[in-house]
Protein backbone atom coordinates (compact mmCIF):
# COMPACT_ATOMS: atom_id res chain seq x y z
CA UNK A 1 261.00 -16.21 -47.94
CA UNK A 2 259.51 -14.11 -45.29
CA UNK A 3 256.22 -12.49 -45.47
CA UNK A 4 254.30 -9.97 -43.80
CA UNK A 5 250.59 -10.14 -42.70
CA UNK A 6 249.71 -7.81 -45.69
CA UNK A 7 251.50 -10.84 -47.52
CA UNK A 8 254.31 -8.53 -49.34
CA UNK A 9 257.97 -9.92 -49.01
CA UNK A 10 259.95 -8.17 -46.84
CA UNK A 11 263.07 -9.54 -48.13
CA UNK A 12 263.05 -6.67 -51.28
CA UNK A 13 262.45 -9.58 -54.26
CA UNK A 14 259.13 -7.99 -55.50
CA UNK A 15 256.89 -11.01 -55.33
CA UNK A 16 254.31 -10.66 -53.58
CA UNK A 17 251.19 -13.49 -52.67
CA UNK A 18 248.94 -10.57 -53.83
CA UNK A 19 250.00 -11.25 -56.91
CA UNK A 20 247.42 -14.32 -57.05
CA UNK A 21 244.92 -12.34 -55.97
CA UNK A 22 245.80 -10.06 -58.97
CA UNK A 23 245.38 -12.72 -61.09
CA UNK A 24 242.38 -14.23 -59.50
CA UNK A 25 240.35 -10.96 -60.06
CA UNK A 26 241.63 -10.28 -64.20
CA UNK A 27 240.94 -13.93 -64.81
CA UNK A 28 237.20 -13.86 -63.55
CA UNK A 29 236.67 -10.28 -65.33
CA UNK A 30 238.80 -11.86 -68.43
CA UNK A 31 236.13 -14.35 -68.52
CA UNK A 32 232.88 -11.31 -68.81
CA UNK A 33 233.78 -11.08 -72.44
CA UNK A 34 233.50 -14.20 -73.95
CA UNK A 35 230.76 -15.05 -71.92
CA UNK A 36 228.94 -12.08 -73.38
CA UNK A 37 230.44 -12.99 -76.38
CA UNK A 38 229.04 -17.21 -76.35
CA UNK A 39 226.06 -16.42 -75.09
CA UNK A 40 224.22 -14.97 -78.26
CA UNK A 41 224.96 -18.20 -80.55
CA UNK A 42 223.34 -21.09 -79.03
CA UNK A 43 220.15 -18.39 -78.77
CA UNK A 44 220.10 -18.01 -82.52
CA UNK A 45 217.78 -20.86 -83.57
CA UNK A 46 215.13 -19.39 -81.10
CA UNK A 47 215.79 -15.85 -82.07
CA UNK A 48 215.34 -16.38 -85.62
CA UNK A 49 211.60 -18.02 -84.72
CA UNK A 50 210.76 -15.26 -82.05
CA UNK A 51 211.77 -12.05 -84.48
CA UNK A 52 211.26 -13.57 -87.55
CA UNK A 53 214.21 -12.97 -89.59
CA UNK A 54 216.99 -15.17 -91.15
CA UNK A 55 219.97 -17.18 -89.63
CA UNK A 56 221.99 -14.23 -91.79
CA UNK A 57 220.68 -11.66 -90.16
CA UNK A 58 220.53 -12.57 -86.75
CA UNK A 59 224.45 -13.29 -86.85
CA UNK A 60 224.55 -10.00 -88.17
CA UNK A 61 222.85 -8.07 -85.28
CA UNK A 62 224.91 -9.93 -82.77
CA UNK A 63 228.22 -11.11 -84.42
CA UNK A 64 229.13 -8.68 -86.34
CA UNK A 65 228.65 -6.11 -84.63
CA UNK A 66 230.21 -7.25 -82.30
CA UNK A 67 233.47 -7.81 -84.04
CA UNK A 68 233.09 -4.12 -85.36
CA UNK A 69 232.99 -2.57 -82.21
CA UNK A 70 236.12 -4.79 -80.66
CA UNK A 71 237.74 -2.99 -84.27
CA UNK A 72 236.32 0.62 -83.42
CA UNK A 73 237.72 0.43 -79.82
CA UNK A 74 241.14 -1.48 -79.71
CA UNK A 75 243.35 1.01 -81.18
CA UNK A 76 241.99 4.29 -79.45
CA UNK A 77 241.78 2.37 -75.96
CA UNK A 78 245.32 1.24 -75.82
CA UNK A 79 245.89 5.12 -76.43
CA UNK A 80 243.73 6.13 -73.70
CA UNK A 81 244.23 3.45 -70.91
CA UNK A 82 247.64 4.66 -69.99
CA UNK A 83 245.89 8.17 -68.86
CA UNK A 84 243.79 5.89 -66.93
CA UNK A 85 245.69 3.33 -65.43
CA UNK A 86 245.27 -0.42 -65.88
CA UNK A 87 242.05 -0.61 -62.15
CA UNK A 88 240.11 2.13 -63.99
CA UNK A 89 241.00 1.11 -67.68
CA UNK A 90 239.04 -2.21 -66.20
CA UNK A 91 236.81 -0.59 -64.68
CA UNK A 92 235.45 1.29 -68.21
CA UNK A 93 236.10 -1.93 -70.32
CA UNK A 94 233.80 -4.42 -67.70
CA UNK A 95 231.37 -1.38 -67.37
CA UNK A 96 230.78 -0.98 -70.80
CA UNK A 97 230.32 -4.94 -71.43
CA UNK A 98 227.98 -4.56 -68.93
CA UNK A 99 225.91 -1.66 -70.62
CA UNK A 100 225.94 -3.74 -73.63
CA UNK A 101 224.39 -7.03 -72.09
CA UNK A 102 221.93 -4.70 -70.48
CA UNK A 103 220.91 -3.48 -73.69
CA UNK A 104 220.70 -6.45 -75.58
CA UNK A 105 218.78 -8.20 -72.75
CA UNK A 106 216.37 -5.63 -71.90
CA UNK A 107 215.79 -4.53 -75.72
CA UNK A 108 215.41 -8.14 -77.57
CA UNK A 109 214.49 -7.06 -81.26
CA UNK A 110 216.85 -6.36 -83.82
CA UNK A 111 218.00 -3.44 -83.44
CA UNK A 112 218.05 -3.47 -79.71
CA UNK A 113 220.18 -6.68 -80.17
CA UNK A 114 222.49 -4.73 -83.23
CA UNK A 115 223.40 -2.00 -80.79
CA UNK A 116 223.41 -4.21 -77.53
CA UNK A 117 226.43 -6.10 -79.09
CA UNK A 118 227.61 -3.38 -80.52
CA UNK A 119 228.70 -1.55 -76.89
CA UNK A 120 230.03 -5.19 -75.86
CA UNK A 121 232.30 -5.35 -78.46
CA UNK A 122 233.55 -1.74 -77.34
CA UNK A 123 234.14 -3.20 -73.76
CA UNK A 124 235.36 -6.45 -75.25
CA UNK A 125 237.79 -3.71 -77.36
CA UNK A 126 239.04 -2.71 -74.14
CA UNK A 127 239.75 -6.45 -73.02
CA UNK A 128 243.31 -7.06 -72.96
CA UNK A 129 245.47 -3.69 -72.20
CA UNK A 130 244.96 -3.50 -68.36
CA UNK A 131 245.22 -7.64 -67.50
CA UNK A 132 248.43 -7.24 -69.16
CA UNK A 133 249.18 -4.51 -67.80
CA UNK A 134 248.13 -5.38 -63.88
CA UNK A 135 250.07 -8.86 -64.51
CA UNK A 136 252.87 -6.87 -65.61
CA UNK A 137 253.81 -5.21 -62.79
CA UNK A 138 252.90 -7.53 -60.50
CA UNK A 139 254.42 -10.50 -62.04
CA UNK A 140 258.15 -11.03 -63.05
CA UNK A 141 259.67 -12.26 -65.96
CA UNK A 142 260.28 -15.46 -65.31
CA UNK A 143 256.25 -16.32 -63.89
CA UNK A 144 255.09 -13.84 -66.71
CA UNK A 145 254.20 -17.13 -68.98
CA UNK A 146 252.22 -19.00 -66.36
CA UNK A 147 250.11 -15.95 -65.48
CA UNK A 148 249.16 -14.92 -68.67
CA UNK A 149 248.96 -18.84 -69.67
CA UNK A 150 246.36 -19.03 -67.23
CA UNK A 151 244.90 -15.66 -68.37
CA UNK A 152 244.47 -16.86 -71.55
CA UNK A 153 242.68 -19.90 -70.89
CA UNK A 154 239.76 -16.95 -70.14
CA UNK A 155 238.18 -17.68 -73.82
CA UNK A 156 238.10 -21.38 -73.83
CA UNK A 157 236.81 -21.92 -70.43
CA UNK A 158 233.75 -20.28 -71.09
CA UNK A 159 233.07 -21.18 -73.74
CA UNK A 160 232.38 -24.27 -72.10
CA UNK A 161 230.28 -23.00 -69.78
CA UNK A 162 228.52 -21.35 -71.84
CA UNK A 163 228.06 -24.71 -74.01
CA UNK A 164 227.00 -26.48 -70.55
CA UNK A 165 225.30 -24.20 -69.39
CA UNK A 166 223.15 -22.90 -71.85
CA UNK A 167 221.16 -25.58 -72.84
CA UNK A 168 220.51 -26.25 -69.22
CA UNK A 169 219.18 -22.51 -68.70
CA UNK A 170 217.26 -22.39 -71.86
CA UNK A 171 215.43 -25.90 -70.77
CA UNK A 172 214.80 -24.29 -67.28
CA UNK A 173 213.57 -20.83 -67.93
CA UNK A 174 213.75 -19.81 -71.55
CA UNK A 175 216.43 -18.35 -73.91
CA UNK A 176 215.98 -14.81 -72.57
CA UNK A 177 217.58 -16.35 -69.27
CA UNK A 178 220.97 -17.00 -71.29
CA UNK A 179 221.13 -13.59 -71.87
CA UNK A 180 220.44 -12.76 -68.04
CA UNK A 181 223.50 -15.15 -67.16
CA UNK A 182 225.60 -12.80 -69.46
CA UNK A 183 224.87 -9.79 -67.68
CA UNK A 184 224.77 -10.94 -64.03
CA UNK A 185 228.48 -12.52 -64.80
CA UNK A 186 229.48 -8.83 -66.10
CA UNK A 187 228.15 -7.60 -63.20
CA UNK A 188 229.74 -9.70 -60.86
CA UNK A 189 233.38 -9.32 -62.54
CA UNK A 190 232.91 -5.80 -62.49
CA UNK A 191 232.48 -5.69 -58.91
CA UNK A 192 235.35 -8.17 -58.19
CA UNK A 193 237.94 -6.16 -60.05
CA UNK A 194 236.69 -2.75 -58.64
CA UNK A 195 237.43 -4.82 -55.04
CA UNK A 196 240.64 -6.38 -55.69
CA UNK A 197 242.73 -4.70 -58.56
CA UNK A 198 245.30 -2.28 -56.83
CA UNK A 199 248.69 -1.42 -57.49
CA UNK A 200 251.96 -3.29 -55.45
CA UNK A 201 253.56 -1.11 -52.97
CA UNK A 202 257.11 0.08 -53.87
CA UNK A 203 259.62 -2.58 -52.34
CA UNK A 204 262.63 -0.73 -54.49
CA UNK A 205 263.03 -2.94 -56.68
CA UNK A 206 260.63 -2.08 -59.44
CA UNK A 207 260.67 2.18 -58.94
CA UNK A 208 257.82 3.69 -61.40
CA UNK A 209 255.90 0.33 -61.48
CA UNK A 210 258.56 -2.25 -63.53
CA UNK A 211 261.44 -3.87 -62.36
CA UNK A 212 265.26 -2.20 -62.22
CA UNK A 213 266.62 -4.80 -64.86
CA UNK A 214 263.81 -4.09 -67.26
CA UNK A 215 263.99 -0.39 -66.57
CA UNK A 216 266.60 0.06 -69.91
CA UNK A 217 263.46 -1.45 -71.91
CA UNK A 218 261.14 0.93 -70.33
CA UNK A 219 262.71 3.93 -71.11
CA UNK A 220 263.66 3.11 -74.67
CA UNK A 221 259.84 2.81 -74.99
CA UNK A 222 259.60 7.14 -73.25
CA UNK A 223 255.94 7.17 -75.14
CA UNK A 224 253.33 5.17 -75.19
CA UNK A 225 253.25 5.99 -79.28
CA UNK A 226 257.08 4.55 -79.38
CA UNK A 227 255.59 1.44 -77.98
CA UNK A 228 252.08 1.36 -79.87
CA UNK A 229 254.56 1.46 -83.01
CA UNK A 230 257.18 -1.20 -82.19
CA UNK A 231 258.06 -2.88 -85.27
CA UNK A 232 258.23 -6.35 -82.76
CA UNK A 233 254.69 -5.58 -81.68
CA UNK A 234 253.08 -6.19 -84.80
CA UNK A 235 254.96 -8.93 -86.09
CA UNK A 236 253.82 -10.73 -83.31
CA UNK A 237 250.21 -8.87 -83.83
CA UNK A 238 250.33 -11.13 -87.37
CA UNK A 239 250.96 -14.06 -85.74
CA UNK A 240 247.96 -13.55 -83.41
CA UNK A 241 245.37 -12.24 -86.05
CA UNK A 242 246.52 -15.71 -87.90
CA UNK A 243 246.08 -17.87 -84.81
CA UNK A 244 242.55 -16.33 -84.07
CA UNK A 245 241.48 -16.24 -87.75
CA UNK A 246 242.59 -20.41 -88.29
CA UNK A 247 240.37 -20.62 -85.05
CA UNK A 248 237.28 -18.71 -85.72
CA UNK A 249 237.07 -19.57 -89.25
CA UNK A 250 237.44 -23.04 -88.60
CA UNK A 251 235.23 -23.53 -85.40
CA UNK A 252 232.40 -21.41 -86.84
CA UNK A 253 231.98 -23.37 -90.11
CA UNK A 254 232.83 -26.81 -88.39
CA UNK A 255 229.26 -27.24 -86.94
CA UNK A 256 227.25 -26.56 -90.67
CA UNK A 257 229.63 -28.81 -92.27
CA UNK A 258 229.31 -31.74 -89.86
CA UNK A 259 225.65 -31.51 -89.63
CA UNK A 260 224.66 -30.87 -93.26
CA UNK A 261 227.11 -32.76 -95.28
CA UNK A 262 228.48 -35.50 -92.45
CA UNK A 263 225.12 -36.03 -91.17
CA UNK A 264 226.54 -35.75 -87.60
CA UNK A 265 223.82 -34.82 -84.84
CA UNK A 266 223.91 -31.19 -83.43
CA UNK A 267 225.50 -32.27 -80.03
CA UNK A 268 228.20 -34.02 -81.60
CA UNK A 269 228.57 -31.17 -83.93
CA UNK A 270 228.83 -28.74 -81.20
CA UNK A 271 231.20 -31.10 -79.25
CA UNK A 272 233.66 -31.41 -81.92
CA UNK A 273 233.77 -27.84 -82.50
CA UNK A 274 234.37 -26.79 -78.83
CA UNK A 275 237.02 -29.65 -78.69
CA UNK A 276 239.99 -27.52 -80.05
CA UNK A 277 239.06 -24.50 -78.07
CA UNK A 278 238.83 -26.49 -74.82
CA UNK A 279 242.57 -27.99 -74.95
CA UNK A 280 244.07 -24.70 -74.63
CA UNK A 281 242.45 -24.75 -70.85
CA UNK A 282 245.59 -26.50 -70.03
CA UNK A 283 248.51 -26.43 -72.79
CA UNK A 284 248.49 -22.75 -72.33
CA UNK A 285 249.30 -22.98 -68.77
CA UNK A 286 251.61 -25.70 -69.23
CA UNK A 287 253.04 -23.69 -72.18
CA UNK A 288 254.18 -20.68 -70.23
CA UNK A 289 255.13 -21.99 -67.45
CA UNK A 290 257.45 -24.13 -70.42
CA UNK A 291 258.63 -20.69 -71.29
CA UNK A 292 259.42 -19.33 -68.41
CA UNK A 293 261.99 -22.11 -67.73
CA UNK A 294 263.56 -21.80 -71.07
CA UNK A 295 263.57 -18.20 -71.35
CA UNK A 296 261.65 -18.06 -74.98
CA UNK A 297 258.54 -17.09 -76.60
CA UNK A 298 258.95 -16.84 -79.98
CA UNK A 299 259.83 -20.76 -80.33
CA UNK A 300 256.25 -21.38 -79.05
CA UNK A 301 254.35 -18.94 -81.48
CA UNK A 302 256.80 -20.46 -84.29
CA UNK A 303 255.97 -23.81 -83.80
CA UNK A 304 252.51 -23.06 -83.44
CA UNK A 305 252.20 -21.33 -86.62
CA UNK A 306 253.87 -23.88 -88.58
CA UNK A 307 252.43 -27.41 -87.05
CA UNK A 308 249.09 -25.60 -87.46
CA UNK A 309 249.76 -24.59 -91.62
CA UNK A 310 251.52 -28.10 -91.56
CA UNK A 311 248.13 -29.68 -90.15
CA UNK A 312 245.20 -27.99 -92.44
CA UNK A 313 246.02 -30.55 -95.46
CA UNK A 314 244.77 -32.84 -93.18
CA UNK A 315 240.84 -32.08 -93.82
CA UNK A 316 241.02 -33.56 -97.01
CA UNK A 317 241.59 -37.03 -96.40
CA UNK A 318 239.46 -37.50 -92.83
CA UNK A 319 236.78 -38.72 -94.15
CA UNK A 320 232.81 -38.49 -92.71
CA UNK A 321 233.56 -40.81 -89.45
CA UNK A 322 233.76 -38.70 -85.95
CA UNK A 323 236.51 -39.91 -84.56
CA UNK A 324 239.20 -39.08 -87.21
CA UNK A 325 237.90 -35.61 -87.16
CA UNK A 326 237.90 -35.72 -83.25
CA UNK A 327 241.81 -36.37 -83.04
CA UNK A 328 242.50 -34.01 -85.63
CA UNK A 329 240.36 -31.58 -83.69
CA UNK A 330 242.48 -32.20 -80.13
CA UNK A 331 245.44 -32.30 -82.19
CA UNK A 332 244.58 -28.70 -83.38
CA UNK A 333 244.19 -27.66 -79.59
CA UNK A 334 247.40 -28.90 -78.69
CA UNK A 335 249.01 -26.66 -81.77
CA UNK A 336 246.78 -23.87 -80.84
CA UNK A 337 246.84 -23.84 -77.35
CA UNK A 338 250.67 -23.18 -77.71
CA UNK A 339 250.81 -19.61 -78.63
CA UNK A 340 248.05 -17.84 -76.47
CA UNK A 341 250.29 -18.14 -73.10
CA UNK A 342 253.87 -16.55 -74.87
CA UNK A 343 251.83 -13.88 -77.22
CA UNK A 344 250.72 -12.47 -74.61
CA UNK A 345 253.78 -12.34 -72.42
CA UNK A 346 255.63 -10.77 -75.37
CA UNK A 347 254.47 -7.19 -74.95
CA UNK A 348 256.32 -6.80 -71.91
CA UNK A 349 259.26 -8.27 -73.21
CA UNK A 350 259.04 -6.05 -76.43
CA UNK A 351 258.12 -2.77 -74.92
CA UNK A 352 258.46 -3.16 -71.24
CA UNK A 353 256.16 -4.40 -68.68
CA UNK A 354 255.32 0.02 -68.45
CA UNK A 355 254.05 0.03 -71.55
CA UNK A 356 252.53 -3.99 -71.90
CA UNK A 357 249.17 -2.74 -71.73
CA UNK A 358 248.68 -0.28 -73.96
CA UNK A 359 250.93 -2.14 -76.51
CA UNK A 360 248.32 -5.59 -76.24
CA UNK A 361 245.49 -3.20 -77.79
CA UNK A 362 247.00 -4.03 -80.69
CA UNK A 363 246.43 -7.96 -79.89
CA UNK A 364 242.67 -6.74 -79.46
CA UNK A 365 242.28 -5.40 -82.58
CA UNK A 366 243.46 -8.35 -84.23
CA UNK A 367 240.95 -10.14 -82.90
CA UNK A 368 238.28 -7.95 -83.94
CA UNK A 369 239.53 -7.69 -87.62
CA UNK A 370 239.59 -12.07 -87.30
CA UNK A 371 236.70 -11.97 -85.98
CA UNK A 372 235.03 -9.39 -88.71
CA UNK A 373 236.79 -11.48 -91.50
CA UNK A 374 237.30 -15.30 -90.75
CA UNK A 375 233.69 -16.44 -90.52
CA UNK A 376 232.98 -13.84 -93.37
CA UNK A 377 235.42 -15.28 -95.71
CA UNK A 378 235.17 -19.04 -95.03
CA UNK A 379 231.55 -19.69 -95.49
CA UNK A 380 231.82 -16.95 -98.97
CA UNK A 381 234.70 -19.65 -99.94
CA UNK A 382 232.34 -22.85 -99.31
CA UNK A 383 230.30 -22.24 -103.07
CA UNK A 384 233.56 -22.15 -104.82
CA UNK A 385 235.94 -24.22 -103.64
CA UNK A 386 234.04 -26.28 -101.30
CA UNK A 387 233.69 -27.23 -97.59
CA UNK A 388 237.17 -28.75 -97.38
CA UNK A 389 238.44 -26.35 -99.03
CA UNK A 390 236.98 -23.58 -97.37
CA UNK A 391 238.08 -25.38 -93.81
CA UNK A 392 241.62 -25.66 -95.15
CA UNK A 393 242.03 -22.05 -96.03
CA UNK A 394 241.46 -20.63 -92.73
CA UNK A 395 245.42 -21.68 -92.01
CA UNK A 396 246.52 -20.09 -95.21
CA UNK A 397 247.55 -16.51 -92.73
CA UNK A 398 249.86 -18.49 -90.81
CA UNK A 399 252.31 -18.24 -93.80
CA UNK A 400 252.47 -14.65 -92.69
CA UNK A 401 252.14 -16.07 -88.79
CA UNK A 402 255.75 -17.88 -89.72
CA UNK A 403 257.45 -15.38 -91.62
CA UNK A 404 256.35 -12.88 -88.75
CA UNK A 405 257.78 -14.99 -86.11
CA UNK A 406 261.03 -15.41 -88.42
CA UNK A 407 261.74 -12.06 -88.17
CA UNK A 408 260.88 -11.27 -84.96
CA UNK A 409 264.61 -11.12 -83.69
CA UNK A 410 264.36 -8.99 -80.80
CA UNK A 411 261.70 -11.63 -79.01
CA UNK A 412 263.90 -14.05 -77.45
């Protein structure tokens, strides 16, 4: 394949090495949410000393709210962004995360914190209509699982930084410095996006930003509210809220129950519960670029959903020692780490990589309504059915996940 200096093929295939660059920029500004997002817990012990309130009520001011504003924003974003177009729909979502870390660092009390988190969740609300969208165009079909594999590997990578990296900065200068990291990173990705996001130039083959074989997908999608309401769109939205709500319900109760009832120490606590999240870093990858080659994406979510329902049994009979729950915990990864890569190359397969964008706001707002609900519901279930118990449950939605997935027909 020939290039030219700009690096776009002049041989009319629509690849371009841009496209890396593309990818590059949405996967460091992917990463300014959950950054902003893991930054607040490992601060709670010291926040609860410094403003004098309960454990309860500082995951209020900064969890919570959080999830509610990723709820308040999803849905009326993916409305908007087409108007704005996937640079300056990143632009507003990395500008308001920013606004939000600025506020909750410069205004530590409870309120400041409350509405600090509050704006980030708006931005965080914003989070996944214009990646999709920019790797959209600029990626086809068949590399559309290995970008947004390694897209979605945003999440668990930092929250491993954030878990190696906090304690360091805390140590070092304090746990107001945490908070500093947050916004400087925000800052940084904003500025990196605002730099390199820009739209491919026209080679022919993908007239009005998609590509001529996808165009008949594209145009029976003519508004963005055909697309927003694409019966194929939320079935695969129920898979996702099920996949995020198995992960958050079961990673934030993980730590309490190791420490308080396994007697496990706090590190290994915290390292078992960030084991799960940290295999996705590379099955997702490995997972789309799977699908890509065998032209599916609904297998992956399928199996997914059902090894993960078929795994939650498995809590009752692990016993207190750390490494059972350790390979259970990797083995959960694995199963997890299968769907983030072909959920989020759906969209363009469902609606057309035109309307991908705005379509994955409804993605967003399932996390926000898993986030607002999983932790919620799983530590209210601990009292009456127990800590097993409670753990199990969180896979009891991926019932819905498979029969969601079963009827998905029109995702290949």
């Amino acid at each position: 394949m020939v290039f030219s200096l700009r690096g776009e093929s002049v041989q009319g295939n629509g690849r371009y090495r841009y496209r890396w660059a593309i990818l590059f920029a949405a996967f460091v500004a992917g990463m300014a949410g959950p950054i902003t997002l893991f930054a607040m817990p490992p601060l709670f012990p010291a926040l609860t000393t410094f403003l004098g309130i309960s454990l309860s009520d500082i995951g209020f001011a900064a969890m919570t709210s959080f999830g509610l504003g990723i709820s308040v924003m999803a849905i009326p974003f993916a409305i908007l962004s087409p108007r704005l177009g996937w640079k300056t729909a990143g632009i507003a979502c990395l500008g308001t995360m920013t606004l939000g870390a600025l506020t909750t660092t410069g205004f530590p009390t409870f309120w400041g914190i409350f509405a600090g988190r509050f704006i980030a969740g708006l931005g965080f609300g914003m989070a996944f209509t214009w990646p999709v969208g920019a790797l959209s165009v600029w990626f086809r079909r068949d590399e559309m699982g290995l970008a947004t594999g390694i897209w979605s590997t945003t999440l668990p990578v930092s929250g491993l930084l954030i878990f190696v990296l906090a304690p360091v900065l805390i140590a070092s200068f304090g746990w107001i410095s945490v908070l500093w990291f947050s916004l400087l990173f925000a800052i940084a990705s904003l500025a990196i996006w605002a730099f390199l996001a820009k739209q491919p130039a026209d080679d022919g083959t993908r007239p009005g930003g998609y590509y001529a074989e996808e165009r008949s997908v594209c145009l029976s999608h003519d508004c963005i509210g055909s697309a927003f309401f694409d019966r194929g769109m939320w079935l695969v939205a129920v898979a996702w809220f099920a996949l995020n709500y198995y992960l958050l319900g079961i990673t934030s109760l993980a730590p309490a129950y190791f420490t308080t009832v396994l007697g496990f120490s706090l590190p290994a606590a915290s390292a078992l519960a960030i084991l799960p999240v940290s295999m996705i870093i590379w099955v997702a990858p490995v997972t789309g670029r799977v699908s890509d080659r065998s032209g599916t994406r609904r297998t992956f979510i399928l199996a997914s959903m059902a090894a993960g329902l078929l795994l939650c049994p498995a809590v009752f009979f692990l016993g207190p020692g750390l490494l059972p729950w350790a390979l259970f915990f990797a083995v959960l990864g694995i199963v997890w780490g299968m769907a983030p890569a072909t959920v989020f190359a759906s969209p363009r397969e469902i609606v057309g990589p035109e309307h991908a964008g705005p379509a994955s706001g409804i993605l967003n707002l399932m996390v926000g309504l898993a986030a607002l609900s999983a932790p919620l519901i799983t530590g209210s279930l601990v009292p009456v059915i127990g800590w097993q118990g409670a753990l199990a449950s969180t896979a009891l939605p991926s019932v819905a996940g498979v029969v969601a997935m079963v009827r998905a027909k029109r995702l290949k």
